[in-house]
PDB file of N, CA and C in Angstrom:
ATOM      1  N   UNK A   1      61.871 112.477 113.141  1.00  0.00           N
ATOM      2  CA  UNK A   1      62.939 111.751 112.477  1.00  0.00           C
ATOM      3  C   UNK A   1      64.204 112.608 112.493  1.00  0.00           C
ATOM      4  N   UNK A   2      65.637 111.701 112.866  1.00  0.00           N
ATOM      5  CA  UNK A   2      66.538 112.844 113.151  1.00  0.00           C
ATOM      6  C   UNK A   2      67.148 112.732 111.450  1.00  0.00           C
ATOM      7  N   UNK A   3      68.189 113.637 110.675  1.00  0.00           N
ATOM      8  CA  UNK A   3      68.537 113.700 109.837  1.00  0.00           C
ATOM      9  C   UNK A   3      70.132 113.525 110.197  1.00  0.00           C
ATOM     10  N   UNK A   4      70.910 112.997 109.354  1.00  0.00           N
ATOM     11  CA  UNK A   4      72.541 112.662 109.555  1.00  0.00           C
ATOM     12  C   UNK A   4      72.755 114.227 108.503  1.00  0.00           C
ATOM     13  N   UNK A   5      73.502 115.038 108.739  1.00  0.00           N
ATOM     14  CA  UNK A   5      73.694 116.300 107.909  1.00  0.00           C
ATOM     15  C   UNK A   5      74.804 115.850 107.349  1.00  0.00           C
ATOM     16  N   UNK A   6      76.245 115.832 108.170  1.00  0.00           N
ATOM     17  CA  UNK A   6      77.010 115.197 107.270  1.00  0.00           C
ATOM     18  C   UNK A   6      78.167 114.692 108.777  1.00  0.00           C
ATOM     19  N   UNK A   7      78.463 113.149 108.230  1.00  0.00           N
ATOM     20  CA  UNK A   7      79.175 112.228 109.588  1.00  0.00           C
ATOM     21  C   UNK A   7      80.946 113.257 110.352  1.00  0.00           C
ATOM     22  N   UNK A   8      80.795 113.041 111.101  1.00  0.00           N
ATOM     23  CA  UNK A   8      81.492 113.280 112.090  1.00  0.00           C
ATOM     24  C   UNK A   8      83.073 112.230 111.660  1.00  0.00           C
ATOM     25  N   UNK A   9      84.406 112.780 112.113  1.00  0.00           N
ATOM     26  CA  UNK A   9      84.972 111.854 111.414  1.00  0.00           C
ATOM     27  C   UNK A   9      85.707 111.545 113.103  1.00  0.00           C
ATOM     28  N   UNK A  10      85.954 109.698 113.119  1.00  0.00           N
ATOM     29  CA  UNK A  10      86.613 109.571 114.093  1.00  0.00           C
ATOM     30  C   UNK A  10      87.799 108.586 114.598  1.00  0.00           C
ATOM     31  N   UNK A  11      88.374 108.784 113.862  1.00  0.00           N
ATOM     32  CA  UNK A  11      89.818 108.546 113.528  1.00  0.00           C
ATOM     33  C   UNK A  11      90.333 108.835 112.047  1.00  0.00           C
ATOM     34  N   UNK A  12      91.291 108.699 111.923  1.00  0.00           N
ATOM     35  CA  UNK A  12      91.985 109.227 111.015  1.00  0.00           C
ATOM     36  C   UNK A  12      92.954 107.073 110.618  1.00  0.00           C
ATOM     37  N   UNK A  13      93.470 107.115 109.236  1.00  0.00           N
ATOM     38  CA  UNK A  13      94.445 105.800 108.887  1.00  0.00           C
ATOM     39  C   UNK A  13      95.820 106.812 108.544  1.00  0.00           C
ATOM     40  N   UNK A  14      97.239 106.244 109.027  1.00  0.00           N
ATOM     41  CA  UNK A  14      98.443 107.049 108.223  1.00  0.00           C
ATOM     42  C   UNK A  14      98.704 105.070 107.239  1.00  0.00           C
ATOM     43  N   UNK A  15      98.882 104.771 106.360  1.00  0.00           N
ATOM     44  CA  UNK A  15      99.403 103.442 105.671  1.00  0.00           C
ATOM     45  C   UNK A  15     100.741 103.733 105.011  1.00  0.00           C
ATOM     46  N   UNK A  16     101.853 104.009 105.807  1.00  0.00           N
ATOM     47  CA  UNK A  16     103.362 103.540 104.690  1.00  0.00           C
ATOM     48  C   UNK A  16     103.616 102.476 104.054  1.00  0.00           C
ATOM     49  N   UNK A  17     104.667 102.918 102.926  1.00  0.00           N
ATOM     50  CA  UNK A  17     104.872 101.576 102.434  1.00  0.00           C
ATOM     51  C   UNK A  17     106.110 100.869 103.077  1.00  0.00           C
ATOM     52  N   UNK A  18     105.633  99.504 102.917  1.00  0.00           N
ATOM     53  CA  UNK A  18     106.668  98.582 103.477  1.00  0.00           C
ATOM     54  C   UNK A  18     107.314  97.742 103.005  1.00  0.00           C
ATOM     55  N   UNK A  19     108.864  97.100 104.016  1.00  0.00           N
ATOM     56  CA  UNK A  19     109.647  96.685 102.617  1.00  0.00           C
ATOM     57  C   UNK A  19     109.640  95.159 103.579  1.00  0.00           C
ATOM     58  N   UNK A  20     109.666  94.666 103.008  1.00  0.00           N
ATOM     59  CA  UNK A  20     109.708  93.171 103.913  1.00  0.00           C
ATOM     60  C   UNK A  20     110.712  92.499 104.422  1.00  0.00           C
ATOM     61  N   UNK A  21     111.324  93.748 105.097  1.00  0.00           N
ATOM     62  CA  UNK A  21     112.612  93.382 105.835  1.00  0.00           C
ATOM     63  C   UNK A  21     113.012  92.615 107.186  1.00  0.00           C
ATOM     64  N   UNK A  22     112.105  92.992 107.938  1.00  0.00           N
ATOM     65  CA  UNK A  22     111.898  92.737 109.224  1.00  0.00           C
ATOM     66  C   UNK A  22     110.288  92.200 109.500  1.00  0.00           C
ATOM     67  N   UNK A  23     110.161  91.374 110.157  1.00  0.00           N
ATOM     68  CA  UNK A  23     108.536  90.596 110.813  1.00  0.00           C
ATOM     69  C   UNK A  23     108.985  90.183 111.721  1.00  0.00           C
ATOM     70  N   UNK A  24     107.513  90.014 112.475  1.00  0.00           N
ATOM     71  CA  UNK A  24     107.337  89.705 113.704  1.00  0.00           C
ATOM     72  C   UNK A  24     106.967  87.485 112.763  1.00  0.00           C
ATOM     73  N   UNK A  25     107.420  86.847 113.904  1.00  0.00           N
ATOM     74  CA  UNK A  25     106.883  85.503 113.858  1.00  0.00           C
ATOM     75  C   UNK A  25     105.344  85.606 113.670  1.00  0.00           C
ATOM     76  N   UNK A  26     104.509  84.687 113.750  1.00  0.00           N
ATOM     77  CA  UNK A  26     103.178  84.510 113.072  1.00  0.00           C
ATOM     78  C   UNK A  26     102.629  84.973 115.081  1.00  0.00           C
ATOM     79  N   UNK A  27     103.137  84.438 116.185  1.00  0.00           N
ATOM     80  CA  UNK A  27     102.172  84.386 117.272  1.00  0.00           C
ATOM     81  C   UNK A  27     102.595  85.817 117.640  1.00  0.00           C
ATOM     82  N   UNK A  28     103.652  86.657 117.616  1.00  0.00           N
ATOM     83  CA  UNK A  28     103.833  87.809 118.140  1.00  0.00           C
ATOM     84  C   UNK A  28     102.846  88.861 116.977  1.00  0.00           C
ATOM     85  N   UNK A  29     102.846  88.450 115.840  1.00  0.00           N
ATOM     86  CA  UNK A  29     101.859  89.096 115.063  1.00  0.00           C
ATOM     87  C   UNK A  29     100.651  89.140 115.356  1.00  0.00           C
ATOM     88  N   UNK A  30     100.128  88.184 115.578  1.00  0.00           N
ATOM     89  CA  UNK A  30      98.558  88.217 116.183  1.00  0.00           C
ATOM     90  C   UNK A  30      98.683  88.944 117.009  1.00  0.00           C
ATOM     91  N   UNK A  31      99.435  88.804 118.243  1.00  0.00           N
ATOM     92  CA  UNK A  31      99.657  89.664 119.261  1.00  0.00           C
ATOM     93  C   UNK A  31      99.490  91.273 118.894  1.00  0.00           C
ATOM     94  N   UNK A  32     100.497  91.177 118.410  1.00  0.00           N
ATOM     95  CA  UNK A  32     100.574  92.935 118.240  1.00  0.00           C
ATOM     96  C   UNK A  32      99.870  93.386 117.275  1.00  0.00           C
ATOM     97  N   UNK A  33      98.521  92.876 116.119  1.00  0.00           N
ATOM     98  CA  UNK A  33      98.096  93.441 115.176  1.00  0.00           C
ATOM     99  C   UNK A  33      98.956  93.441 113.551  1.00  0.00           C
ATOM    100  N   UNK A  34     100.096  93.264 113.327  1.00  0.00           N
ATOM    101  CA  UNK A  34     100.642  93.457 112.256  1.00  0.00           C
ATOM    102  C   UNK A  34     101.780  92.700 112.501  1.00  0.00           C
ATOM    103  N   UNK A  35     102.261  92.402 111.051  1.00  0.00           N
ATOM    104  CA  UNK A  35     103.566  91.668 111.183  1.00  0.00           C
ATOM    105  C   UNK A  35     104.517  92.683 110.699  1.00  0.00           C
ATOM    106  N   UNK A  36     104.569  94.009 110.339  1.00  0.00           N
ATOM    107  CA  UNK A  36     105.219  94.984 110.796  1.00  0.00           C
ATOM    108  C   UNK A  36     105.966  95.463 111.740  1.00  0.00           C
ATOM    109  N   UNK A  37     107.279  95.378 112.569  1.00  0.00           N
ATOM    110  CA  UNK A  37     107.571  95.663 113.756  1.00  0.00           C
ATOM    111  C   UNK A  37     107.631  97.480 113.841  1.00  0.00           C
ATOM    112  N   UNK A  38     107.763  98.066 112.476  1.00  0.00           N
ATOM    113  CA  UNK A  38     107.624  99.466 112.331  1.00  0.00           C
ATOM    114  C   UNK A  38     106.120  99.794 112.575  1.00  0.00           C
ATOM    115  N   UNK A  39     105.441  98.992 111.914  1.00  0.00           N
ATOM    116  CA  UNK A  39     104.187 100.085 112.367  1.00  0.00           C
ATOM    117  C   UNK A  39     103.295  99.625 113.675  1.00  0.00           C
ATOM    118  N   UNK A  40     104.234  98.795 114.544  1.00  0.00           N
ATOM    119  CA  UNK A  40     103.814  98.330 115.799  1.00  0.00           C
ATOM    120  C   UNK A  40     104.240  99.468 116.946  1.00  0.00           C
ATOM    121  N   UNK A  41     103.123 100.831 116.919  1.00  0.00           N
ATOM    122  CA  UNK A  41     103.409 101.735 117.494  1.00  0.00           C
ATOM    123  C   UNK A  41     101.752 102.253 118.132  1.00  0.00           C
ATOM    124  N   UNK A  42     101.984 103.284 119.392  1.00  0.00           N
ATOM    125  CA  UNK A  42     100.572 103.928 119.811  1.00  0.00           C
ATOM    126  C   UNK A  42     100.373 105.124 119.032  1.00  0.00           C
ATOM    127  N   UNK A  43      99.181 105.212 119.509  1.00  0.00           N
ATOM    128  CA  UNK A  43      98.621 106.941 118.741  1.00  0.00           C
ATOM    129  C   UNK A  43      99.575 107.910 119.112  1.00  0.00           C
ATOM    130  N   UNK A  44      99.799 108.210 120.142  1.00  0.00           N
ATOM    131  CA  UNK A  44     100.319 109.314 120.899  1.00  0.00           C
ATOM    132  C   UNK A  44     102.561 108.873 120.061  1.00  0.00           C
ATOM    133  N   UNK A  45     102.551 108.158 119.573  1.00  0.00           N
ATOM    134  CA  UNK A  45     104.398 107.894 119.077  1.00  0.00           C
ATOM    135  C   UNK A  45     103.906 108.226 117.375  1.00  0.00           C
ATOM    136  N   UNK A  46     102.584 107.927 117.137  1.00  0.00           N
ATOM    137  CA  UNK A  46     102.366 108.141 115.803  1.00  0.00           C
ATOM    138  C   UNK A  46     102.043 109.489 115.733  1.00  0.00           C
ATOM    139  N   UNK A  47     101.193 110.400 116.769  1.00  0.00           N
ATOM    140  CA  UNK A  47     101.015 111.651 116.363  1.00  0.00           C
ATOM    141  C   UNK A  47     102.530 112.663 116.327  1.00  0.00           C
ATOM    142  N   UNK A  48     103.242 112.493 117.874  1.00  0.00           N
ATOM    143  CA  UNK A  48     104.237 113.019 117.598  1.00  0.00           C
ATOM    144  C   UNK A  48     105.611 112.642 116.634  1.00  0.00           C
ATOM    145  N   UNK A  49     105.153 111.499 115.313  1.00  0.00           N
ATOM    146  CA  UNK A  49     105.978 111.286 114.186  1.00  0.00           C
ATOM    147  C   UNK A  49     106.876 110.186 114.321  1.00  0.00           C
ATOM    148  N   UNK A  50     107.149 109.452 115.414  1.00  0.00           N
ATOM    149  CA  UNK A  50     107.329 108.581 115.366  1.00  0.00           C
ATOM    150  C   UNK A  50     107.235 106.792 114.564  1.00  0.00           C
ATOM    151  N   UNK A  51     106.724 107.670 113.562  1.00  0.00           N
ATOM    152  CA  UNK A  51     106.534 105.983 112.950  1.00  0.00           C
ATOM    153  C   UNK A  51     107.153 105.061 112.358  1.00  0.00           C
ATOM    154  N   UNK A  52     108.539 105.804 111.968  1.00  0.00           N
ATOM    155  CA  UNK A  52     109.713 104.882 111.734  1.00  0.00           C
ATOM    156  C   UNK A  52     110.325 103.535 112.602  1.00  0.00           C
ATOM    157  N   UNK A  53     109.273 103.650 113.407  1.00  0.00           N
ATOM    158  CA  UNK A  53     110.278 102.377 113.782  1.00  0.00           C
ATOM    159  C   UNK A  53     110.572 102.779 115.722  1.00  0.00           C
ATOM    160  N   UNK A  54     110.953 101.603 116.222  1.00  0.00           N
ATOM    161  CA  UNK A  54     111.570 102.198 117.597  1.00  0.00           C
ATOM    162  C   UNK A  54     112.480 102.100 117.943  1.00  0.00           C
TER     163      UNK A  54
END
């Protein structure tokens, strides 16, 4: 029997707060995951700090 010692972590969440200034329409939202156009970004624009926005 194998034992789990303790889980492995594999990803990480960043959640800002948001002001409801700007949205995406309802079909570009589905599209892109969020009706956020700020936090409509990749890993690699979010690691190097990019998350304000584009």
């Amino acid at each position: 029997m194998d034992i789990i010692r303790s889980p492995k972590r594999v990803g990480y969440a960043f959640v800002p707060m948001q002001r409801m200034e700007k949205v995406y329409s309802p079909n570009k939202a589905m599209r892109a995951g969020t009706i956020f156009p700020e936090l409509n970004i990749t890993i690699d624009e979010y690691e190097r700090g990019l998350y304000n926005g584009k």
